[in-house]
N, C-alpha and C. Protein backbone atom coordinates (compact mmCIF):
# COMPACT_ATOMS: atom_id res chain seq x y z
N UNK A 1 2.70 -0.72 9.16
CA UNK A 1 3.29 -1.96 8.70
C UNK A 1 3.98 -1.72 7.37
N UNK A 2 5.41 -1.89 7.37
CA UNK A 2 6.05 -1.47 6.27
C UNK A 2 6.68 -2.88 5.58
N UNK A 3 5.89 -3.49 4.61
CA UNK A 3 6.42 -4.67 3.79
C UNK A 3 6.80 -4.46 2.38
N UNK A 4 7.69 -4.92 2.61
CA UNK A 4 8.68 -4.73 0.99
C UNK A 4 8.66 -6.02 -0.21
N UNK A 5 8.46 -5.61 -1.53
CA UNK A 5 8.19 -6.43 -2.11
C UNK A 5 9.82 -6.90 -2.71
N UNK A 6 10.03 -7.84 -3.90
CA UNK A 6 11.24 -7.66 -4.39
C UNK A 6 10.45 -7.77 -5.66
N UNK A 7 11.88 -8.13 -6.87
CA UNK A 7 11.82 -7.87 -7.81
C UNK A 7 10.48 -8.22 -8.56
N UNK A 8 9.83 -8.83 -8.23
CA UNK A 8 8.95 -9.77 -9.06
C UNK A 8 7.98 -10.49 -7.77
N UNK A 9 6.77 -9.26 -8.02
CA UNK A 9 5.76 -9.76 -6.87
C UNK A 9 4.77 -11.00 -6.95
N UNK A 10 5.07 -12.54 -6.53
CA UNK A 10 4.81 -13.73 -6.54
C UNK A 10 3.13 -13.31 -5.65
N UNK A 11 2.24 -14.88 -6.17
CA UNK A 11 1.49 -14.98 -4.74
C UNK A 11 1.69 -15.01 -3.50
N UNK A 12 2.16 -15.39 -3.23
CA UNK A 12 3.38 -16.06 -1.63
C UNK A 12 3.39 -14.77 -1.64
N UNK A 13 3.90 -13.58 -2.09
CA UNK A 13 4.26 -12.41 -1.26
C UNK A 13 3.05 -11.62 -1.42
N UNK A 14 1.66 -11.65 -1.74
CA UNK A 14 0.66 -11.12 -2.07
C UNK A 14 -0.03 -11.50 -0.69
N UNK A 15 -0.03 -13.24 -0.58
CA UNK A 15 -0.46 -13.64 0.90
C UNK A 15 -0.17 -13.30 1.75
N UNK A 16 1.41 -13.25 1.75
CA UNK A 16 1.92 -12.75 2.98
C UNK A 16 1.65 -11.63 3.57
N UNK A 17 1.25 -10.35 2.48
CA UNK A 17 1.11 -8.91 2.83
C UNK A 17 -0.21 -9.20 3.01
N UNK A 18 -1.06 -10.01 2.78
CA UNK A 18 -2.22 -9.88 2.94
C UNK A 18 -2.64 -10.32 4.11
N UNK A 19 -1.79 -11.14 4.99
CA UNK A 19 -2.18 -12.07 6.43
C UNK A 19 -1.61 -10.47 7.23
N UNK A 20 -0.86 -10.05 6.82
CA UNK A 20 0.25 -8.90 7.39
C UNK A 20 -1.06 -8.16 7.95
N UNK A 21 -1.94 -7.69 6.77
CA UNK A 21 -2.89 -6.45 6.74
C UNK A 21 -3.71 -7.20 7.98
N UNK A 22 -4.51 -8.14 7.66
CA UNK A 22 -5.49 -8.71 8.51
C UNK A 22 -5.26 -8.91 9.38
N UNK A 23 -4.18 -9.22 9.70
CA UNK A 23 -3.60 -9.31 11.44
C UNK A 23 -3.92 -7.82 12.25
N UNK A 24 -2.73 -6.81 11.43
CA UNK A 24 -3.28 -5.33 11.81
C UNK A 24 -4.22 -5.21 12.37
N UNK A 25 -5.54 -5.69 11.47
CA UNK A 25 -7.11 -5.10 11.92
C UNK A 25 -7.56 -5.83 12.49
N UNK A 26 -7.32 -6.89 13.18
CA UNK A 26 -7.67 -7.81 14.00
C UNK A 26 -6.95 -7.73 15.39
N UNK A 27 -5.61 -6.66 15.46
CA UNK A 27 -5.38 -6.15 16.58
C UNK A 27 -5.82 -5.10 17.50
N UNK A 28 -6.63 -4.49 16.35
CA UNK A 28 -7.49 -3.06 16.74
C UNK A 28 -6.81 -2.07 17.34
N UNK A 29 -5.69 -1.89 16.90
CA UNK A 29 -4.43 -0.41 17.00
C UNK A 29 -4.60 -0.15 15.65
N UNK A 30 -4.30 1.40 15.69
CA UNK A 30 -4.28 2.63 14.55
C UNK A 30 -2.97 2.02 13.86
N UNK A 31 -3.03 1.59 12.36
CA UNK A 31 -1.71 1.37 11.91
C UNK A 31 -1.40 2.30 10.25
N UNK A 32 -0.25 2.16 9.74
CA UNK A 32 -0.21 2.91 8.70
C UNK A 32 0.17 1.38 7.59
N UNK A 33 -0.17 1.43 6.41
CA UNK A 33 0.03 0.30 5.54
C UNK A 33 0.82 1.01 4.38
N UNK A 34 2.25 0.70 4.61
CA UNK A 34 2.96 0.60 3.73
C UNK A 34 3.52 -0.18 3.01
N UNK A 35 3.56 0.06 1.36
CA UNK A 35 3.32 -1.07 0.33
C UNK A 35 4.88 -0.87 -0.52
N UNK A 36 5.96 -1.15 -0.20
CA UNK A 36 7.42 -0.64 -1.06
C UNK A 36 7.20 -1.66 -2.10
N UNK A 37 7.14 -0.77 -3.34
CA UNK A 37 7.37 -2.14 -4.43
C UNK A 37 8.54 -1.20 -5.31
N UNK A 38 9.48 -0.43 -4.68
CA UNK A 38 10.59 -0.03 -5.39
C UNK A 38 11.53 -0.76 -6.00
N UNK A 39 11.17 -2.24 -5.63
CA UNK A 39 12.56 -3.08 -6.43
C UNK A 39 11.54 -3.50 -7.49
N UNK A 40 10.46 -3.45 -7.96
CA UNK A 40 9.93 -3.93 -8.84
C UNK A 40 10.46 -3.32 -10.08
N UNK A 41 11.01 -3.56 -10.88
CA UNK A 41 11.86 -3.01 -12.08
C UNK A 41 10.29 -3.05 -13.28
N UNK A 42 9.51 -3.77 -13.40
CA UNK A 42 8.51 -3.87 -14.25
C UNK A 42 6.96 -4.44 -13.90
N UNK A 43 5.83 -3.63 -14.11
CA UNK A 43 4.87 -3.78 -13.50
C UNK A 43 3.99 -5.07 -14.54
N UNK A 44 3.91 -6.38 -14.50
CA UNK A 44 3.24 -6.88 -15.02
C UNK A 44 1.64 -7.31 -14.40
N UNK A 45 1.04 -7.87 -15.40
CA UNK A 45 -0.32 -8.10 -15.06
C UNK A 45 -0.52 -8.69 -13.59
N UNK A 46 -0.05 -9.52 -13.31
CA UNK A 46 -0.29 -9.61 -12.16
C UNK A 46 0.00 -9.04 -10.79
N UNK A 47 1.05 -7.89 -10.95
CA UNK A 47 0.55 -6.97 -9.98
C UNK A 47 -0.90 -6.10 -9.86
N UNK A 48 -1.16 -5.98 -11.22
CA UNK A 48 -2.88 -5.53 -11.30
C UNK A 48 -3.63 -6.28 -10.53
N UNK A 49 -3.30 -7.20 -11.02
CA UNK A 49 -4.68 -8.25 -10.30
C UNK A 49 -4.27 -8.81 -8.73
N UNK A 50 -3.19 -8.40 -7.78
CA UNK A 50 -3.20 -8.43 -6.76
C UNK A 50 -3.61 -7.39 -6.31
N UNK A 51 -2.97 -6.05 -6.99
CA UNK A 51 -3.60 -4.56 -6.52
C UNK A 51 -5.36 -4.75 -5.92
N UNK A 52 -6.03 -5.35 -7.04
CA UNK A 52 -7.34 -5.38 -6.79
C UNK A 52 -7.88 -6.46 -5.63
N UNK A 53 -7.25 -7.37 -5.25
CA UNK A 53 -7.72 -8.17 -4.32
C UNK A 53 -6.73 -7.57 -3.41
N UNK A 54 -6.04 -7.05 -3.47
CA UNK A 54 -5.27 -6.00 -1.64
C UNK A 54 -6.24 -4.74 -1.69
N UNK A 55 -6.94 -3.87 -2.75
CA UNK A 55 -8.18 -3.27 -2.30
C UNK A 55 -9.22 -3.60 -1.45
N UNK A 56 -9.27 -5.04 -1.99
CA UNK A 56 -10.72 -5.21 -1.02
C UNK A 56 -10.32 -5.29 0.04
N UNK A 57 -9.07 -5.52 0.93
CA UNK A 57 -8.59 -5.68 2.23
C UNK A 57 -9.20 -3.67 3.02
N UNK A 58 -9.86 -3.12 2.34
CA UNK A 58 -9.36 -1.44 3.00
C UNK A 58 -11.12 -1.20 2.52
N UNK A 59 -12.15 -2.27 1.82
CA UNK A 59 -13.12 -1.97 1.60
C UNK A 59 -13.83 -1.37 2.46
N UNK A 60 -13.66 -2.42 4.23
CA UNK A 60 -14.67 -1.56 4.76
C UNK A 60 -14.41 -0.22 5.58
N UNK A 61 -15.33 0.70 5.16
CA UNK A 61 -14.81 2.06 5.14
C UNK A 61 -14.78 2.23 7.13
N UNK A 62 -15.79 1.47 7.63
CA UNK A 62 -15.56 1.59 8.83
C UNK A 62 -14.57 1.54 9.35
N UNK A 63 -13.96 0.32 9.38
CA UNK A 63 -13.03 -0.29 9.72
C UNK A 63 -11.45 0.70 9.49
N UNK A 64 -11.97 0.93 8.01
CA UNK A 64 -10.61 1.70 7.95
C UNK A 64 -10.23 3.26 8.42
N UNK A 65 -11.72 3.44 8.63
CA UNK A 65 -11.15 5.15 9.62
C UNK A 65 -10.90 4.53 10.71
N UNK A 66 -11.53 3.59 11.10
CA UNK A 66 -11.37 2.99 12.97
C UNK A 66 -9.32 2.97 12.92
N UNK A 67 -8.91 1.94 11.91
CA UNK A 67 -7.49 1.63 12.44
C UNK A 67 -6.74 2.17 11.57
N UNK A 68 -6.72 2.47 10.29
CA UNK A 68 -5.69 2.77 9.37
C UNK A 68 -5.41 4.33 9.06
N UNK A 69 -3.92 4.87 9.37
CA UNK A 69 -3.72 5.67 9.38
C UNK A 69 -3.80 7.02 8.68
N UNK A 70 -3.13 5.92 7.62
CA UNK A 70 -2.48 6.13 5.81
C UNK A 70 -2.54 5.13 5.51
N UNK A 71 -2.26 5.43 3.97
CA UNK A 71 -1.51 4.15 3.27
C UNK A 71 -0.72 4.79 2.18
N UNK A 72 0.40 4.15 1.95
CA UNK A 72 1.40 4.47 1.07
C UNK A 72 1.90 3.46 0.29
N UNK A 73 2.30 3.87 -1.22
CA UNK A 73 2.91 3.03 -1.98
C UNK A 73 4.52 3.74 -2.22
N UNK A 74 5.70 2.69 -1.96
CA UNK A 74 7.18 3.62 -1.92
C UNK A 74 7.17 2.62 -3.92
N UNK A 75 7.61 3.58 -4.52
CA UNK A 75 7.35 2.96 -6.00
C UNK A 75 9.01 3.62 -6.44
N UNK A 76 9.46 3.06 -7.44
CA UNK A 76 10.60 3.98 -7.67
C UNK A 76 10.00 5.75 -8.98
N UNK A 77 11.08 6.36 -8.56
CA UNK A 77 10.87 7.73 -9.41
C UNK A 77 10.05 7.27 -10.94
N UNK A 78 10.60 6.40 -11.76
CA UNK A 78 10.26 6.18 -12.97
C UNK A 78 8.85 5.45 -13.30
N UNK A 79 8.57 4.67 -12.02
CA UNK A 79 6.96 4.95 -11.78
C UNK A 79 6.24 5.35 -11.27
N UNK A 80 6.18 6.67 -11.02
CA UNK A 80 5.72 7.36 -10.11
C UNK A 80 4.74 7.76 -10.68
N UNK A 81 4.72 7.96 -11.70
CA UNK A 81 3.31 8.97 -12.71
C UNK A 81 2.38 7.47 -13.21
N UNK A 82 2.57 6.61 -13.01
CA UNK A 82 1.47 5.31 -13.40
C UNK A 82 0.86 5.42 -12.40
N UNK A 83 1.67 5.04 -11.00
CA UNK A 83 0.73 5.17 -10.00
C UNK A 83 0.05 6.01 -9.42
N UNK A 84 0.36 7.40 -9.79
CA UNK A 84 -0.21 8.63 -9.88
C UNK A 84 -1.31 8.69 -10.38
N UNK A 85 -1.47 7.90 -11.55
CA UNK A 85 -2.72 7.93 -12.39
C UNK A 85 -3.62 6.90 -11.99
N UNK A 86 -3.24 5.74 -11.43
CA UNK A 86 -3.89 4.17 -10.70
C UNK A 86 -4.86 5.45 -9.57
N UNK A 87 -3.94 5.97 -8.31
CA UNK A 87 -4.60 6.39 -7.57
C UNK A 87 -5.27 7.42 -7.41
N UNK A 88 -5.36 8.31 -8.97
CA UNK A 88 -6.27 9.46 -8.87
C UNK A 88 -7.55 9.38 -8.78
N UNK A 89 -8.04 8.44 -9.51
CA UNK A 89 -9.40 7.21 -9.76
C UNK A 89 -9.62 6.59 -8.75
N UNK A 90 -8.91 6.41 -7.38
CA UNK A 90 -9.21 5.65 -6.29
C UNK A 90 -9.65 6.28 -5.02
N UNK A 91 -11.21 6.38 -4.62
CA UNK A 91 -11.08 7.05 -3.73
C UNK A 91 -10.94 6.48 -2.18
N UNK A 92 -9.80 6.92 -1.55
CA UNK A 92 -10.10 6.75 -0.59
C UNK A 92 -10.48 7.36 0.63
N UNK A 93 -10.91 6.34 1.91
CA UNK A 93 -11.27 7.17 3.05
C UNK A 93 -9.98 7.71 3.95
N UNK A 94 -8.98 7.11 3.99
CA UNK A 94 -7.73 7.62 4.48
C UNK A 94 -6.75 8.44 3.42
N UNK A 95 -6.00 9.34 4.21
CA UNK A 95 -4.90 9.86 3.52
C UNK A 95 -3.86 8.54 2.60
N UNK A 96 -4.08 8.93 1.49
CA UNK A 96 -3.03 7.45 0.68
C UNK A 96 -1.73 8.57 -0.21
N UNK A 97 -1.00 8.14 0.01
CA UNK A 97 0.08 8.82 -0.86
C UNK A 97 0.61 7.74 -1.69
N UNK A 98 1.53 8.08 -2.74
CA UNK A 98 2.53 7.37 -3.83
C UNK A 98 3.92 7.70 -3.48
N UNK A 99 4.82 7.67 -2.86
CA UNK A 99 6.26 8.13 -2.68
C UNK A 99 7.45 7.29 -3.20
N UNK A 100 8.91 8.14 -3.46
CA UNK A 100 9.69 7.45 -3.53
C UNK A 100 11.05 6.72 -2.67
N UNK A 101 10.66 7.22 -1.55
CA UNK A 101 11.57 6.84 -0.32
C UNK A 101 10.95 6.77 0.84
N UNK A 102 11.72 5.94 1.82
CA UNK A 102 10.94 6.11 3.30
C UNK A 102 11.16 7.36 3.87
N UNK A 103 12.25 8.14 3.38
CA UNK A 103 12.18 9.12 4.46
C UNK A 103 11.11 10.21 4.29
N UNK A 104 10.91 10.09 3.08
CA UNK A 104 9.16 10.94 2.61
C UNK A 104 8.21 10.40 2.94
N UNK A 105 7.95 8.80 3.39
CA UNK A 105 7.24 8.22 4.10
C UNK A 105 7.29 8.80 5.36
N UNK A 106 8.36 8.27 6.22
CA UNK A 106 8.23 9.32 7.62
C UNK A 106 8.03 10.33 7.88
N UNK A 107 8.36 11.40 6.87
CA UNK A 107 7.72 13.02 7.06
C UNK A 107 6.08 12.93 6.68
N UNK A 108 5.76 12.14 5.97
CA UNK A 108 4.30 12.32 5.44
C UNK A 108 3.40 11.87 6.67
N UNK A 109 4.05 10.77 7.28
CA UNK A 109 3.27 9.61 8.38
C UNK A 109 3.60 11.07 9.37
N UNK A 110 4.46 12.01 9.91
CA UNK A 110 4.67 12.70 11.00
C UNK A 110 3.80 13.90 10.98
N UNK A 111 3.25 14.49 9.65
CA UNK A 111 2.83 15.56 8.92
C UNK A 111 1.15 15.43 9.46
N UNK A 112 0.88 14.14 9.60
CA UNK A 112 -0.80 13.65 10.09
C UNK A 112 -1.34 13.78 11.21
């Protein structure tokens, strides 16, 4: 599931990716969760504090070897080393990458 944020990530688009996810796992097919927030020009606080309530969506570890592939964040080049550092500290049970394009998305998702 590849959802794209724009400039300035609202609740409304926090929900939306978040009904997105839950649907996924409520279909019970293997999916990959991709997170593009490349138009985001500036990371304010409240992308933090959605980050952490779209974590708990991947908490249960069962669940997430059962359906989730990967997960990827498409971020642009100039933040690439924040989120580098967000997800070194994060462990997860699936392969998660940080990228800056889809087409490194598709080689990474083909590479699995």
């Amino acid at each position: 599931h590849h959802y794209k944020f724009s400039n300035y990530i609202t609740d409304e688009d926090m929900g939306t990716y978040k009904s997105h996810i839950l649907s996924e796992f409520k279909n019970k097919n293997k999916f990959f969760a991709i997170q593009d927030v490349s138009n985001v020009d500036n990371f304010k606080l409240n992308y933090m504090k959605h980050f952490l309530i779209l974590d708990q969506l991947f908490k249960n570890k069962n669940l997430v070897k059962q359906y989730v592939g990967a997960t990827v964040v498409i971020v642009k080049e100039k933040n690439r080393n924040m989120f580098d550092l967000i997800f070194k500290f994060k462990k997860t049970v699936q392969p998660n990458k940080i990228l800056t394009d889809l087409e490194e998305v598709v080689k990474f998702i083909f590479s699995l």
